[in-house]
PDB file of N, CA and C in Angstrom:
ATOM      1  N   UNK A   1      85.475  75.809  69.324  1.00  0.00           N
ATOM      2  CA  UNK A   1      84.814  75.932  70.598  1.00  0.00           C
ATOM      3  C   UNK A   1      85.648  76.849  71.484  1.00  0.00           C
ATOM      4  N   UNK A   2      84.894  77.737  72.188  1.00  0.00           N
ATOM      5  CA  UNK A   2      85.754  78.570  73.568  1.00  0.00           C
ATOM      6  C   UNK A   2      85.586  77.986  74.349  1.00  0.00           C
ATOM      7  N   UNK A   3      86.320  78.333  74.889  1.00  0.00           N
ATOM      8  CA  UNK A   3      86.152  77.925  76.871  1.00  0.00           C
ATOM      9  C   UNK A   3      86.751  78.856  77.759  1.00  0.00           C
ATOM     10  N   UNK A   4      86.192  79.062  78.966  1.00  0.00           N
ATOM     11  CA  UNK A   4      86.798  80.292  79.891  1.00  0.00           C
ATOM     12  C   UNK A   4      87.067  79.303  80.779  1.00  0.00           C
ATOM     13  N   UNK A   5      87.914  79.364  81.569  1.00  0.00           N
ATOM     14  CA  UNK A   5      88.484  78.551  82.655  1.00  0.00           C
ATOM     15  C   UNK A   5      88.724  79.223  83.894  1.00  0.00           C
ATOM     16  N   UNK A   6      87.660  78.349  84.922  1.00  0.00           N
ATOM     17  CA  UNK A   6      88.111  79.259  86.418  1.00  0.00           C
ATOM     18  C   UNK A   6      89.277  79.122  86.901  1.00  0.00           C
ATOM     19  N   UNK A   7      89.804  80.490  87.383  1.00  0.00           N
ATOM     20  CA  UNK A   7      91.192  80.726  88.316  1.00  0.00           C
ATOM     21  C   UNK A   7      90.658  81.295  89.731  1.00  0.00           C
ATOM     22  N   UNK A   8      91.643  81.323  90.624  1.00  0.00           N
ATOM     23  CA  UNK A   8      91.829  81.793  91.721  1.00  0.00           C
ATOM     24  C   UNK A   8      92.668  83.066  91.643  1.00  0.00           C
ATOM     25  N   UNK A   9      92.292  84.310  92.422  1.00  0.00           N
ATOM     26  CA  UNK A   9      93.234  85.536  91.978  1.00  0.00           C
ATOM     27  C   UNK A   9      94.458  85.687  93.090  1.00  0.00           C
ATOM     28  N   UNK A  10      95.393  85.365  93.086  1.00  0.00           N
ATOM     29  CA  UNK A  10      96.080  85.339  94.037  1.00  0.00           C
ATOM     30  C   UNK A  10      96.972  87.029  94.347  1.00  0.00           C
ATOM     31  N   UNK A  11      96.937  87.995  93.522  1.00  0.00           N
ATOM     32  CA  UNK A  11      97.455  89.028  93.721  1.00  0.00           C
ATOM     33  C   UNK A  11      96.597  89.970  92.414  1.00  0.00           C
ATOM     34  N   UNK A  12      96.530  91.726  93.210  1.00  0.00           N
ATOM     35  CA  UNK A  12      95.699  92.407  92.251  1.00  0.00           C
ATOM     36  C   UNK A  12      96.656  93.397  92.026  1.00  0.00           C
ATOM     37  N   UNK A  13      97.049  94.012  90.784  1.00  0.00           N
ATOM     38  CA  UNK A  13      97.502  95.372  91.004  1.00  0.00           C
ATOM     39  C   UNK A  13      97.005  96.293  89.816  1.00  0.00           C
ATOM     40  N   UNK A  14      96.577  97.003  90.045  1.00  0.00           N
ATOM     41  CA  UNK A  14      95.371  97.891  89.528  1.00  0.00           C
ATOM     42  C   UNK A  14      94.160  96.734  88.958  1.00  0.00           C
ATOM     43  N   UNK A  15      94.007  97.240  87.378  1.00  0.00           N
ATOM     44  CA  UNK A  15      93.211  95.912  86.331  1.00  0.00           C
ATOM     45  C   UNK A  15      94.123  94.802  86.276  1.00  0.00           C
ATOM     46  N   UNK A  16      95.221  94.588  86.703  1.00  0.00           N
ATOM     47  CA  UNK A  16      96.317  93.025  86.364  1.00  0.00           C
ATOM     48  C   UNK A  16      96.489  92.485  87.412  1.00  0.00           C
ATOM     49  N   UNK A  17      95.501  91.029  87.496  1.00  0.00           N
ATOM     50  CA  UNK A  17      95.832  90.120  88.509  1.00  0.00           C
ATOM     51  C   UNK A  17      96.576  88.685  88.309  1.00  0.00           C
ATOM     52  N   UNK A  18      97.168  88.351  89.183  1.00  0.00           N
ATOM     53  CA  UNK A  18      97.973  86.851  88.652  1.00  0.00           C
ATOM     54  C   UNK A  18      96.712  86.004  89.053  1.00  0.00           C
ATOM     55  N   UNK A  19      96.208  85.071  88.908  1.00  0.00           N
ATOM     56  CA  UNK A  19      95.664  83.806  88.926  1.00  0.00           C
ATOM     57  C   UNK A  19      96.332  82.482  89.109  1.00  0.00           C
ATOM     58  N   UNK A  20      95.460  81.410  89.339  1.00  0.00           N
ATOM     59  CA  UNK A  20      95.991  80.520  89.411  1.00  0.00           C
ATOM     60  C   UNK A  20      94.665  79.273  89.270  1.00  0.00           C
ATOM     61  N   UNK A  21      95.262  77.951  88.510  1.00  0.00           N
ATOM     62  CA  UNK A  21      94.369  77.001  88.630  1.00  0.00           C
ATOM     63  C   UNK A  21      95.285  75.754  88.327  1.00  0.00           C
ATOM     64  N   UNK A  22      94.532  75.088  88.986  1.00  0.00           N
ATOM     65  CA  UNK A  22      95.719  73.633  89.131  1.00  0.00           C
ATOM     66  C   UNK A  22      97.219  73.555  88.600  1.00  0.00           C
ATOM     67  N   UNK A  23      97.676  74.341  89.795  1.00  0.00           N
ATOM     68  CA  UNK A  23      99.516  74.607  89.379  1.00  0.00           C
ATOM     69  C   UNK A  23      99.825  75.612  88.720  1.00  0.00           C
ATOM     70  N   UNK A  24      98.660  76.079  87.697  1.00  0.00           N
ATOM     71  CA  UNK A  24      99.200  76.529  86.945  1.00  0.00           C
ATOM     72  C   UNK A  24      98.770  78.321  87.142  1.00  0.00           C
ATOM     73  N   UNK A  25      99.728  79.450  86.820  1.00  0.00           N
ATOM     74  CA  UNK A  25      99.421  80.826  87.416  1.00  0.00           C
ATOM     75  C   UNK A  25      99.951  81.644  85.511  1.00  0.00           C
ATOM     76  N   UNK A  26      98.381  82.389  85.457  1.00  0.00           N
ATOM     77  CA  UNK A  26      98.897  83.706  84.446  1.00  0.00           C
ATOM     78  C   UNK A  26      98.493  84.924  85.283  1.00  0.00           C
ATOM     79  N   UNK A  27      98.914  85.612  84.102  1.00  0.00           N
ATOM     80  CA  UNK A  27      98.289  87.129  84.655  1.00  0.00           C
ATOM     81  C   UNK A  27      96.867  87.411  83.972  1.00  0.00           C
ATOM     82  N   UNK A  28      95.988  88.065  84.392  1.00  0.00           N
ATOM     83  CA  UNK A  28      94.825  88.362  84.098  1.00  0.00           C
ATOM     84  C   UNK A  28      94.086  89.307  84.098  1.00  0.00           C
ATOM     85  N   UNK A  29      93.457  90.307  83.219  1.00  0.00           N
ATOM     86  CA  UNK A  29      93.070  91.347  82.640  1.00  0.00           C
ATOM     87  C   UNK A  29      91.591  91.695  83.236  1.00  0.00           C
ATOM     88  N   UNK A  30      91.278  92.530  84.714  1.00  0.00           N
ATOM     89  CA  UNK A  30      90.475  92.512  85.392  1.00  0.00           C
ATOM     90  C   UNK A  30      89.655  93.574  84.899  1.00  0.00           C
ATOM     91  N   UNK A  31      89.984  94.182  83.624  1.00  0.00           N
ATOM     92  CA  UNK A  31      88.896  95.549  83.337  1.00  0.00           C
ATOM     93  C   UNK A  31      87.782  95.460  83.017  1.00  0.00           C
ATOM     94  N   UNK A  32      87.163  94.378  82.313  1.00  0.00           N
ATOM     95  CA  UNK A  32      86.044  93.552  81.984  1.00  0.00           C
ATOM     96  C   UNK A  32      85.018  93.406  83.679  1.00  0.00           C
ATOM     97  N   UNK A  33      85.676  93.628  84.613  1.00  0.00           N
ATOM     98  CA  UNK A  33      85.160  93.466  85.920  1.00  0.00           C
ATOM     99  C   UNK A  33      85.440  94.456  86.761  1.00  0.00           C
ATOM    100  N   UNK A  34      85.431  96.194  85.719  1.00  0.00           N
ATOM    101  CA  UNK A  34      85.910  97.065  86.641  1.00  0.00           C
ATOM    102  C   UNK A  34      84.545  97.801  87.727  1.00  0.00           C
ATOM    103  N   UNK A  35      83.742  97.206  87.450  1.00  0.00           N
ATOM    104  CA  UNK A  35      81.883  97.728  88.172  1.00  0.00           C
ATOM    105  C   UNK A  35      81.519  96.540  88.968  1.00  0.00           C
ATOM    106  N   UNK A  36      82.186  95.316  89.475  1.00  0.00           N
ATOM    107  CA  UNK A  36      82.577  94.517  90.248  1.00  0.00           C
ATOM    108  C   UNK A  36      83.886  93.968  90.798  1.00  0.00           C
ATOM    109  N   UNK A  37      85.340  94.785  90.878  1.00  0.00           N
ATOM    110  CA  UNK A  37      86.170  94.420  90.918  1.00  0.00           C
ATOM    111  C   UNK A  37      86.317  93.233  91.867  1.00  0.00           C
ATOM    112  N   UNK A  38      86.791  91.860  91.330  1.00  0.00           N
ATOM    113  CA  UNK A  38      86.932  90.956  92.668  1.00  0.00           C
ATOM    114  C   UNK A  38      87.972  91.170  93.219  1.00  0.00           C
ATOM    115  N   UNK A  39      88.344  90.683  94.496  1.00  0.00           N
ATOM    116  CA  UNK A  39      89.044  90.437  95.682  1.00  0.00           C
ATOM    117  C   UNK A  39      90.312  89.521  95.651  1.00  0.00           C
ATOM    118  N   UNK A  40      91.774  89.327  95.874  1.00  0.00           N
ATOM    119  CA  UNK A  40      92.394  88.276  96.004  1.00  0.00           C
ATOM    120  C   UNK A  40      91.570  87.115  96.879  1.00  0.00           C
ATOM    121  N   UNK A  41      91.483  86.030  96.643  1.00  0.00           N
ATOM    122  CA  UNK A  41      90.949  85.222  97.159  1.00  0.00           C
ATOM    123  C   UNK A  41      89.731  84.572  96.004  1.00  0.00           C
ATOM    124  N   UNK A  42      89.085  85.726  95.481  1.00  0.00           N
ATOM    125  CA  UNK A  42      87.935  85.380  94.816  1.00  0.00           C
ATOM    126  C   UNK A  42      88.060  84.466  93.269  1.00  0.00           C
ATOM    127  N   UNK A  43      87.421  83.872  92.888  1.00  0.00           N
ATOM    128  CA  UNK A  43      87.380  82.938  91.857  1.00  0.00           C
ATOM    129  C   UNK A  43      86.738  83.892  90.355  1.00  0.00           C
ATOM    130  N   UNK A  44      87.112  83.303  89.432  1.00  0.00           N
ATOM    131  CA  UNK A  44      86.862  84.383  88.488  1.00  0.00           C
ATOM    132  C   UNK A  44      86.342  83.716  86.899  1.00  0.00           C
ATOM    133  N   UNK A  45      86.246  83.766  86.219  1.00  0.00           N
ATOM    134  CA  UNK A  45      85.885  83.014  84.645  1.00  0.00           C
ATOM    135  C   UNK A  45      86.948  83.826  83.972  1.00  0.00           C
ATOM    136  N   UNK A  46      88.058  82.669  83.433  1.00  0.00           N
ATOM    137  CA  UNK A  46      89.357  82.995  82.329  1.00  0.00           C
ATOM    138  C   UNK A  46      88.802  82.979  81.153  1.00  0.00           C
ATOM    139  N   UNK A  47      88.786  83.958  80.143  1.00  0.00           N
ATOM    140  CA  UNK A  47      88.280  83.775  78.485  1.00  0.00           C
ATOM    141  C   UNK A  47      89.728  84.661  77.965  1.00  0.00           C
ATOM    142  N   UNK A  48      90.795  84.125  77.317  1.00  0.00           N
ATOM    143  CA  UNK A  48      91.773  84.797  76.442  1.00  0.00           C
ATOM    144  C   UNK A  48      91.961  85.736  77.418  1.00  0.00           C
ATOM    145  N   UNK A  49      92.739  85.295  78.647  1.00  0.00           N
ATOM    146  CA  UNK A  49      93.605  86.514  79.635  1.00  0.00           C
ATOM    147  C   UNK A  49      92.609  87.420  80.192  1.00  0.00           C
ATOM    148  N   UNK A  50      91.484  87.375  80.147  1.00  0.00           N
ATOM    149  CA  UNK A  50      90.631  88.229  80.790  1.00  0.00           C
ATOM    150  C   UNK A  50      89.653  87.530  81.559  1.00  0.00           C
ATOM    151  N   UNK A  51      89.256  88.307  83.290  1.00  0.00           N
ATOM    152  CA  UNK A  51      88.385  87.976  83.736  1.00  0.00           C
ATOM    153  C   UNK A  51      86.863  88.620  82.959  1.00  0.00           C
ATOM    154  N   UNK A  52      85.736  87.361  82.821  1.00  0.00           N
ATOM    155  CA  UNK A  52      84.194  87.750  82.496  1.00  0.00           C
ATOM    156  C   UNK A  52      83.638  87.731  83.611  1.00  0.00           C
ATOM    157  N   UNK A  53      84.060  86.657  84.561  1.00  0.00           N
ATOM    158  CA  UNK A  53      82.730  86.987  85.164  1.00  0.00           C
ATOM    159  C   UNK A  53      83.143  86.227  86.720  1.00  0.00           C
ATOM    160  N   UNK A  54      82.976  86.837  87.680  1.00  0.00           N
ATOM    161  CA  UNK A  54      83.233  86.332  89.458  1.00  0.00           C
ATOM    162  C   UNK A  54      82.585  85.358  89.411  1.00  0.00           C
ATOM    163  N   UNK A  55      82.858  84.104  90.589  1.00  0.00           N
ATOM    164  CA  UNK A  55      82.037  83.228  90.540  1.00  0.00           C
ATOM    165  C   UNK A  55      82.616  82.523  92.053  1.00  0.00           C
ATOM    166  N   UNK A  56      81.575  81.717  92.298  1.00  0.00           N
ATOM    167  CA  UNK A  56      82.038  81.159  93.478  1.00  0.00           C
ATOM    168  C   UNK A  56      82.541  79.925  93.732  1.00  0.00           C
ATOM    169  N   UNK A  57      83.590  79.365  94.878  1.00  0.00           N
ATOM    170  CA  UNK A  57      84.554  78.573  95.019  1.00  0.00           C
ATOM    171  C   UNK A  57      83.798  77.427  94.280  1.00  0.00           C
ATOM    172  N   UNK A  58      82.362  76.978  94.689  1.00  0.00           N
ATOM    173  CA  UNK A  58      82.042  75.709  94.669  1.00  0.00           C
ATOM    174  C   UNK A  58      81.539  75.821  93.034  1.00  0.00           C
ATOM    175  N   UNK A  59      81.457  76.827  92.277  1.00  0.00           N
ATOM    176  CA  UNK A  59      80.862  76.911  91.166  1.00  0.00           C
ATOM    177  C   UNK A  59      82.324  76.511  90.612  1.00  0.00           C
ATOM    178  N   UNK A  60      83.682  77.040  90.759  1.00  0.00           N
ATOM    179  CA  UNK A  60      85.224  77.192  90.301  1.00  0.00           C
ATOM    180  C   UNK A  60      84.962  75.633  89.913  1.00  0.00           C
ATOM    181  N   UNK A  61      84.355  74.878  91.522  1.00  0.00           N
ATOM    182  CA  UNK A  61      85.026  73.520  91.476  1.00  0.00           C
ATOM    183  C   UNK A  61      84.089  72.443  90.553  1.00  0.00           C
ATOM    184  N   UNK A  62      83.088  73.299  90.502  1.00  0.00           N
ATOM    185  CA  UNK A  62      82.203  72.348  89.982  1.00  0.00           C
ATOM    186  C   UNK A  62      82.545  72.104  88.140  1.00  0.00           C
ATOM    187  N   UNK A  63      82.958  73.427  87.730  1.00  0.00           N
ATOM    188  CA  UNK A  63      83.918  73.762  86.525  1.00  0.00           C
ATOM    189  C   UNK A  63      84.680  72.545  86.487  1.00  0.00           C
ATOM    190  N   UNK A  64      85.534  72.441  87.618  1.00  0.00           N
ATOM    191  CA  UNK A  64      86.984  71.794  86.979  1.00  0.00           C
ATOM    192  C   UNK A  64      86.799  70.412  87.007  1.00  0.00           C
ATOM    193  N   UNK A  65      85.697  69.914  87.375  1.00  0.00           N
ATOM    194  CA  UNK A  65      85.066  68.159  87.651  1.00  0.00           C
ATOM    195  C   UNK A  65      84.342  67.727  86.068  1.00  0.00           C
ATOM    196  N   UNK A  66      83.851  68.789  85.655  1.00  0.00           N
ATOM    197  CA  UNK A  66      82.771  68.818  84.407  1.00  0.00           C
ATOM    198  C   UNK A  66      84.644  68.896  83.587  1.00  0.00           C
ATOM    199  N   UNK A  67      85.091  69.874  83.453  1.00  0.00           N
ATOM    200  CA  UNK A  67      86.231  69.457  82.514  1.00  0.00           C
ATOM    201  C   UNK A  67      87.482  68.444  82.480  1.00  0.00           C
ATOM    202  N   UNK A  68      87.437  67.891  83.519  1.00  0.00           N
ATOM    203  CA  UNK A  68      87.786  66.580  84.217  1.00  0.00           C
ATOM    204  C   UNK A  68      87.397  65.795  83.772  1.00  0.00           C
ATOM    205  N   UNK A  69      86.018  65.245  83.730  1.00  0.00           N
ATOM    206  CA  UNK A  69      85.157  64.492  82.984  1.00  0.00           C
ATOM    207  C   UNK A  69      85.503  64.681  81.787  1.00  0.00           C
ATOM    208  N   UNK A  70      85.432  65.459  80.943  1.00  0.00           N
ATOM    209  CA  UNK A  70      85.452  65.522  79.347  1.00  0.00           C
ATOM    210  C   UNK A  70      86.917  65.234  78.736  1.00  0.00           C
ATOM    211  N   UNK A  71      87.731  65.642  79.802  1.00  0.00           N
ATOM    212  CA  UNK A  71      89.207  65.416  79.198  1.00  0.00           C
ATOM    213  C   UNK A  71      89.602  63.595  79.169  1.00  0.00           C
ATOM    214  N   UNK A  72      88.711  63.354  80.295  1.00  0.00           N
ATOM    215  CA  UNK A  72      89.065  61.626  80.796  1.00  0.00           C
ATOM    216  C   UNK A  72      88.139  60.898  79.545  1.00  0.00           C
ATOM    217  N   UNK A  73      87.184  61.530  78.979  1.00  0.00           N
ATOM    218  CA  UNK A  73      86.379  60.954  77.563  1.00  0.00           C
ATOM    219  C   UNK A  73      86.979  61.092  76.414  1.00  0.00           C
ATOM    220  N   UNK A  74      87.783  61.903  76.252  1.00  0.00           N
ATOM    221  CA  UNK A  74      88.357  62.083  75.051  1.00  0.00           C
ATOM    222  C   UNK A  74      89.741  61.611  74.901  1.00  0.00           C
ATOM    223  N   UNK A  75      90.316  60.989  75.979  1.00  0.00           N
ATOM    224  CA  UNK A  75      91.828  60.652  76.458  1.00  0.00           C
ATOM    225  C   UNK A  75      91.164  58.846  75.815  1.00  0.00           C
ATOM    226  N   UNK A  76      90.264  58.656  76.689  1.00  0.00           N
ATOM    227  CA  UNK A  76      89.641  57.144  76.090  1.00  0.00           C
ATOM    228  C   UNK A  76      89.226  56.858  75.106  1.00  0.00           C
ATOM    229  N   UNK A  77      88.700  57.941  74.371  1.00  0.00           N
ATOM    230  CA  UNK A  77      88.345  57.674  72.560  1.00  0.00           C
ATOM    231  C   UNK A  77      89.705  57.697  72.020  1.00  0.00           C
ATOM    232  N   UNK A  78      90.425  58.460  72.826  1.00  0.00           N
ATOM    233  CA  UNK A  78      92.242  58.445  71.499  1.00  0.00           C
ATOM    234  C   UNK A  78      92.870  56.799  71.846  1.00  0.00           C
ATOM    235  N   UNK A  79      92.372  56.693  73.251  1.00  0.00           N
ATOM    236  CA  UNK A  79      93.331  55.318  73.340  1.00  0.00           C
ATOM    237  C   UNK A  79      92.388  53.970  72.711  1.00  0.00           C
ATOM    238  N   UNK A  80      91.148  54.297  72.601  1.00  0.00           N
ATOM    239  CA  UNK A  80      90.075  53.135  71.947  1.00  0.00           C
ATOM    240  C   UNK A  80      90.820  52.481  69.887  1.00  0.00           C
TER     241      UNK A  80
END
C-alpha cells in the first residue's frame, strides 16, 4: 500500500522545500508542483519526498484524524 502524507511547507528554496508534520520536518521535492508552485505556509500531499498535490489546512487535518484512526485500530488488533 502507498500513502502520501500531508506536510506543512515551512521554507522554499527553488523546487526544495522543508516540511513539516507532527514534529516531524523533511525536505521536499516541489517540481511535481512547478505549474502551481505552493507558498510557505501552504499544505501539500507527501508521496516518497515529493509534493503531488496542494491541499488545504482543513483537508491536511482531516488526513491526519483518518490516519489517527487507523493507526489506533491496528495498535488494538496487535495488543488483542
Amino acid at each position: 500500500m502507498c500513502l502520501a502524507i500531508p506536510m506543512q511547507i515551512t521554507t522554499i528554496d527553488g523546487f526544495l522545500a522543508q516540511a513539516a508534520a507532527k514534529g516531524v520536518a523533511r525536505e521536499v521535492n516541489l517540481f511535481l508542483l512547478q505549474d502551481e508552485m505552493p507558498a510557505v505556509g501552504d499544505y501539500v500531499m507527501v508521496h516518497v519526498g515529493y509534493a503531488i498535490q496542494t491541499m488545504s489546512e482543513a483537508e491536511a487535518q482531516s488526513a491526519w484524524e483518518l490516519y489517527d484512526e487507523m493507526l489506533a485500530i491496528e495498535s488494538a488488533m496487535h495488543r488483542a
